[in-house]
C-alpha atoms as a PDB file:
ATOM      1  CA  UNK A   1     -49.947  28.257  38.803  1.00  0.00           C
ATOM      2  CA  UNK A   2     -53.474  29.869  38.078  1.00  0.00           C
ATOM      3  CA  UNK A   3     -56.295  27.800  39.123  1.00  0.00           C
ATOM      4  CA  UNK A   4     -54.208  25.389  40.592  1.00  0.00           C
ATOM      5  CA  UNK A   5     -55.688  22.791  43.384  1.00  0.00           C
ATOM      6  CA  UNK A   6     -55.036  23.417  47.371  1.00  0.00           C
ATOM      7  CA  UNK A   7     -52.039  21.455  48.508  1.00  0.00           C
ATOM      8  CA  UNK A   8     -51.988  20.042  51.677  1.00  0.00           C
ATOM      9  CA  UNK A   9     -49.937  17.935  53.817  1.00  0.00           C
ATOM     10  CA  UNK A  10     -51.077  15.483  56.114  1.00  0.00           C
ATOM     11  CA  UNK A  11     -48.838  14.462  58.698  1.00  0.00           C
ATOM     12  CA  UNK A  12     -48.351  12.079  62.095  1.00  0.00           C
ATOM     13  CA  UNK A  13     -45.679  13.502  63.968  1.00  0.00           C
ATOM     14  CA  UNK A  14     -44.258  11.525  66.924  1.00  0.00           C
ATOM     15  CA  UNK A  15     -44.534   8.048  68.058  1.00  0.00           C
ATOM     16  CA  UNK A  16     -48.279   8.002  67.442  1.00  0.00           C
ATOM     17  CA  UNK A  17     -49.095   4.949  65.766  1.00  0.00           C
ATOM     18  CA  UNK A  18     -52.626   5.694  65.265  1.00  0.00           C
ATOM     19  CA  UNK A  19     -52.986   6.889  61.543  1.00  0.00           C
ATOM     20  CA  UNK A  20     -56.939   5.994  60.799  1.00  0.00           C
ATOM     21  CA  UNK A  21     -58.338   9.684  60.939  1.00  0.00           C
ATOM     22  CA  UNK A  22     -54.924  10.639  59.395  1.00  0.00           C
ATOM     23  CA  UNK A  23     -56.143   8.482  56.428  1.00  0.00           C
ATOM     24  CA  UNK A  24     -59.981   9.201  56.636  1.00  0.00           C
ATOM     25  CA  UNK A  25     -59.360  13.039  56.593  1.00  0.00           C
ATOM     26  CA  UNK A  26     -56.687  12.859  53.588  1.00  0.00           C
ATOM     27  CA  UNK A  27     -58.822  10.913  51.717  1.00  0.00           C
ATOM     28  CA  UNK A  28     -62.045  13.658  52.874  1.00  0.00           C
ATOM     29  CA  UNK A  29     -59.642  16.390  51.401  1.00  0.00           C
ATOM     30  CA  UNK A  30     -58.969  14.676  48.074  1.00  0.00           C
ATOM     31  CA  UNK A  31     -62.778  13.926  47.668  1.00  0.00           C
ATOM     32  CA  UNK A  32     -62.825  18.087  48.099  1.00  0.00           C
ATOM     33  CA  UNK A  33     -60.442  18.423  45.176  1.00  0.00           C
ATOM     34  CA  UNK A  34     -57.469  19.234  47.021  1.00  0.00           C
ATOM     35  CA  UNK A  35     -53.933  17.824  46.358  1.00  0.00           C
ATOM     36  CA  UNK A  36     -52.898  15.709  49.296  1.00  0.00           C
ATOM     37  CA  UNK A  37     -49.588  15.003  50.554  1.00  0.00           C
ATOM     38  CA  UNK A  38     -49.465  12.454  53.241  1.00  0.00           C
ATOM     39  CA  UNK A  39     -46.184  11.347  55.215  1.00  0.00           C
ATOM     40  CA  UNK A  40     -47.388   8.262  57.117  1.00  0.00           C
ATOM     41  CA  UNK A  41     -46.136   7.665  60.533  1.00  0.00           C
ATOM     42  CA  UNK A  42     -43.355   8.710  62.679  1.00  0.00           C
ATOM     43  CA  UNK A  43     -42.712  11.637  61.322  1.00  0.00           C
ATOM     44  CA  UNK A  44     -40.461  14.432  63.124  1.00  0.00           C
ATOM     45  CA  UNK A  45     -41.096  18.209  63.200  1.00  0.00           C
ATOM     46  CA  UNK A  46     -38.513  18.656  60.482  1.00  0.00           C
ATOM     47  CA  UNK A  47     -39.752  16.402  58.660  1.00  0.00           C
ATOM     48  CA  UNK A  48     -43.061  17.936  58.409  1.00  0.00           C
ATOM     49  CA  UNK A  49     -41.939  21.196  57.387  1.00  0.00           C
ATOM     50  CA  UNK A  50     -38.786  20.432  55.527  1.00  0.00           C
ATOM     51  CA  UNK A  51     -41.764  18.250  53.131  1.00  0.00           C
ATOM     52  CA  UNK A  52     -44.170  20.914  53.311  1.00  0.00           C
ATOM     53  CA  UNK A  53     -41.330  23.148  51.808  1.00  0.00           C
ATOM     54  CA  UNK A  54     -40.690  20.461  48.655  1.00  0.00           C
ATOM     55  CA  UNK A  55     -44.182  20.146  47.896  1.00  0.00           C
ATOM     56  CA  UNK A  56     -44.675  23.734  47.874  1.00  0.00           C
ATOM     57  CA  UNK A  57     -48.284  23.330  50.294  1.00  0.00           C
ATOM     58  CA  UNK A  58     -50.464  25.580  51.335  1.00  0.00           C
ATOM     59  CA  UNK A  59     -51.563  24.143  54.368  1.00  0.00           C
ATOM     60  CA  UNK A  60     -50.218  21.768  56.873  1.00  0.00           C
ATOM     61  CA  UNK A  61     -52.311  19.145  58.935  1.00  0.00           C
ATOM     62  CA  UNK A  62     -51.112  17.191  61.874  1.00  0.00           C
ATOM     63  CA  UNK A  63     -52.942  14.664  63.138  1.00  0.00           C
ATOM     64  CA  UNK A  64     -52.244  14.013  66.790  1.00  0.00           C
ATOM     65  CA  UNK A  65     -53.374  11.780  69.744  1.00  0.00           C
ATOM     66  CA  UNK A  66     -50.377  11.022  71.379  1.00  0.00           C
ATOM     67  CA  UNK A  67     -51.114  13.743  73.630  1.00  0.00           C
ATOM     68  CA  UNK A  68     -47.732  15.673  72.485  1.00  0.00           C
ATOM     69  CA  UNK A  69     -49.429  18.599  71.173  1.00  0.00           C
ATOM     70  CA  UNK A  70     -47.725  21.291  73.515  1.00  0.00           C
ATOM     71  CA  UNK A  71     -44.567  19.854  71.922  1.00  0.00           C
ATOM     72  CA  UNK A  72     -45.026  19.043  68.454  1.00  0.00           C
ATOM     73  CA  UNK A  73     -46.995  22.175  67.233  1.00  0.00           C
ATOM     74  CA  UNK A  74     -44.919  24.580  68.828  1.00  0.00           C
ATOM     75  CA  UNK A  75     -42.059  22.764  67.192  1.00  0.00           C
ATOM     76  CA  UNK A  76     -43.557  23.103  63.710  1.00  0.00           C
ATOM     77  CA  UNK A  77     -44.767  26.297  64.392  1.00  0.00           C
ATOM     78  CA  UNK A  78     -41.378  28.011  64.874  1.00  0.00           C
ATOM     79  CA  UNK A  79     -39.784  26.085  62.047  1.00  0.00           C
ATOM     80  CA  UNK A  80     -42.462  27.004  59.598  1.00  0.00           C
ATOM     81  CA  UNK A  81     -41.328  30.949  60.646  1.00  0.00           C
ATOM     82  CA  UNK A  82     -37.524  30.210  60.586  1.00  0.00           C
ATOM     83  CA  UNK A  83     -37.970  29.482  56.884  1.00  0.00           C
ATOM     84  CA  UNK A  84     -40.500  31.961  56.282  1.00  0.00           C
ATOM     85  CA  UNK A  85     -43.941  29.650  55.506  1.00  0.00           C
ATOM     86  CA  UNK A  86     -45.881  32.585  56.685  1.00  0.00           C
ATOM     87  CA  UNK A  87     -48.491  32.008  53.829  1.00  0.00           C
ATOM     88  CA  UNK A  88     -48.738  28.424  54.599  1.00  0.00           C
ATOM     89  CA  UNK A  89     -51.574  27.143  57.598  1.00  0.00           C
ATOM     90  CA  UNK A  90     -50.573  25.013  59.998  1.00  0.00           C
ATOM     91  CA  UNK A  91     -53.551  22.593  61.309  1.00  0.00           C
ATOM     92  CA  UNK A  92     -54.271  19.780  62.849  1.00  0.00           C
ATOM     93  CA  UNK A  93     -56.600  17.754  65.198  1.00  0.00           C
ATOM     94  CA  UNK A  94     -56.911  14.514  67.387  1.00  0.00           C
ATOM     95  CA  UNK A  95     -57.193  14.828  71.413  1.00  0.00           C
ATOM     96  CA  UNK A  96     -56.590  18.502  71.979  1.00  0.00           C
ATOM     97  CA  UNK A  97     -58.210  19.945  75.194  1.00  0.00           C
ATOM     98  CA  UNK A  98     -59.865  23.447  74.521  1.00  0.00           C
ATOM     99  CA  UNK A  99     -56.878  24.801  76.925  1.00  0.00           C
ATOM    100  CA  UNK A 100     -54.710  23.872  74.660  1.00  0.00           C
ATOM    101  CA  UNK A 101     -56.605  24.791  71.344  1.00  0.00           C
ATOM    102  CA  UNK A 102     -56.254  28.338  72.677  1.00  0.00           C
ATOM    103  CA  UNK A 103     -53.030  28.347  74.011  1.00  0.00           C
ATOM    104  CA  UNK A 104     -52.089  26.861  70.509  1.00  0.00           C
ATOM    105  CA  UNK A 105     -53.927  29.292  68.214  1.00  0.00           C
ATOM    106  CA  UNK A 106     -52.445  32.060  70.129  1.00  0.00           C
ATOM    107  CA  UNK A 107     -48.644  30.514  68.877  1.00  0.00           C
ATOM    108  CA  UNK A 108     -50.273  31.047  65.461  1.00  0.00           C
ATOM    109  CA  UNK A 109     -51.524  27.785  65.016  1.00  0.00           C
ATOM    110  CA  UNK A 110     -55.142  27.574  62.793  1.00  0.00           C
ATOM    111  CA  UNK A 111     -57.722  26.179  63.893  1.00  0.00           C
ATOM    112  CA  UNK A 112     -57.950  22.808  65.709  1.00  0.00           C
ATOM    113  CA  UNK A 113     -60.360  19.978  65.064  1.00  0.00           C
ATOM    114  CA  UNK A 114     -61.932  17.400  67.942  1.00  0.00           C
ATOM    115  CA  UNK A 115     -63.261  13.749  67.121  1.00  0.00           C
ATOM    116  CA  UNK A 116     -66.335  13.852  65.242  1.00  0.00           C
ATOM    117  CA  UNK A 117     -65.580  16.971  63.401  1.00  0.00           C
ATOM    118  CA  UNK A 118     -67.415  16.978  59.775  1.00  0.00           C
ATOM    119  CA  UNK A 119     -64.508  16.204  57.335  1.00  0.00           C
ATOM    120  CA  UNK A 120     -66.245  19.372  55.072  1.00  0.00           C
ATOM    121  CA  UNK A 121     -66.035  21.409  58.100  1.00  0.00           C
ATOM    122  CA  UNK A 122     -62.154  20.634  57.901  1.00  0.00           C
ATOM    123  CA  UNK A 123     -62.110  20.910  54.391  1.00  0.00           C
ATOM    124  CA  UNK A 124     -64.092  24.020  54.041  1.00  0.00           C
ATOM    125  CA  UNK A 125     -61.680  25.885  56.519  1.00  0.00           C
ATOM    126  CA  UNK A 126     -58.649  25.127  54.885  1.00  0.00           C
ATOM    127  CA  UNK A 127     -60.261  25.937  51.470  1.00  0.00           C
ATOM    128  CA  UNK A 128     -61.749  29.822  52.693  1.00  0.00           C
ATOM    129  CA  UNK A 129     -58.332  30.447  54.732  1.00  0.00           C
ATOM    130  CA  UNK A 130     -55.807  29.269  51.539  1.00  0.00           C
ATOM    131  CA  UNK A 131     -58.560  31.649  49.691  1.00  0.00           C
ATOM    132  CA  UNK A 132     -58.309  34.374  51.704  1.00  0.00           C
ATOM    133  CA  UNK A 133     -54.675  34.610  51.488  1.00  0.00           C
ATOM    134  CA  UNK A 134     -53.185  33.305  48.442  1.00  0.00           C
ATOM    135  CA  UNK A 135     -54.098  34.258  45.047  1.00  0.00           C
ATOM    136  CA  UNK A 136     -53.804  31.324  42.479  1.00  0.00           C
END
């Protein structure tokens, strides 16, 4: 386990058929030397965490545009702490307003990317927050 690559999973949750940035920032975080998980489309909140679980991640990433955010984080949110993934980040990005970015993050949700966010901005967060709170 020492010295072992981040793990993330990449995820579209929802009917959200959209999956280009899904696929541009999973590729971005393998470039980075992370391990990537993704789950493709149509994914429920289950799903998502019940994989995360198997694949033993450190971070989650949910890609959203649907505009189901209030829904679909929450939901993930409160599964990841029903089985205990305190350790593991939950993030994500697509069309979030900044409302809802705060309202989210204060549910315990990371932080939240817009369009047009550098894909080493994304990767560098995960990276220092995975750091800062697992030891490898």
């Amino acid at each position: 386990m020492k010295n072992r690559p981040v793990r993330v999973l990449v995820a579209k949750v929802g009917l959200d058929g959209h999956d280009r940035g899904a696929k541009v920032i999973a590729t971005a975080l393998r470039d980075a030397g992370m391990e990537v998980i993704y789950t493709g489309l149509r994914q429920t909140p289950e799903m998502v965490v019940n994989a995360a679980l198997q694949e033993d991640v450190d971070a989650i990433g949910i890609s959203i545009l649907s505009g189901a955010h209030m829904t679909v984080f929450p939901k993930v949110i409160a599964l990841m702490k029903e089985k205990d993934m305190n350790d593991v980040l939950l993030t994500g990005g697509g069309i979030i307003p900044d409302d809802d970015m705060q309202q989210l993050n204060n549910l315990g949700v990371g932080k939240l990317f817009a369009p047009g966010t550098a894909t080493t901005d994304i990767a560098n967060y995960i990276k220092d927050w995975v750091k800062e709170r697992r030891s490898f």
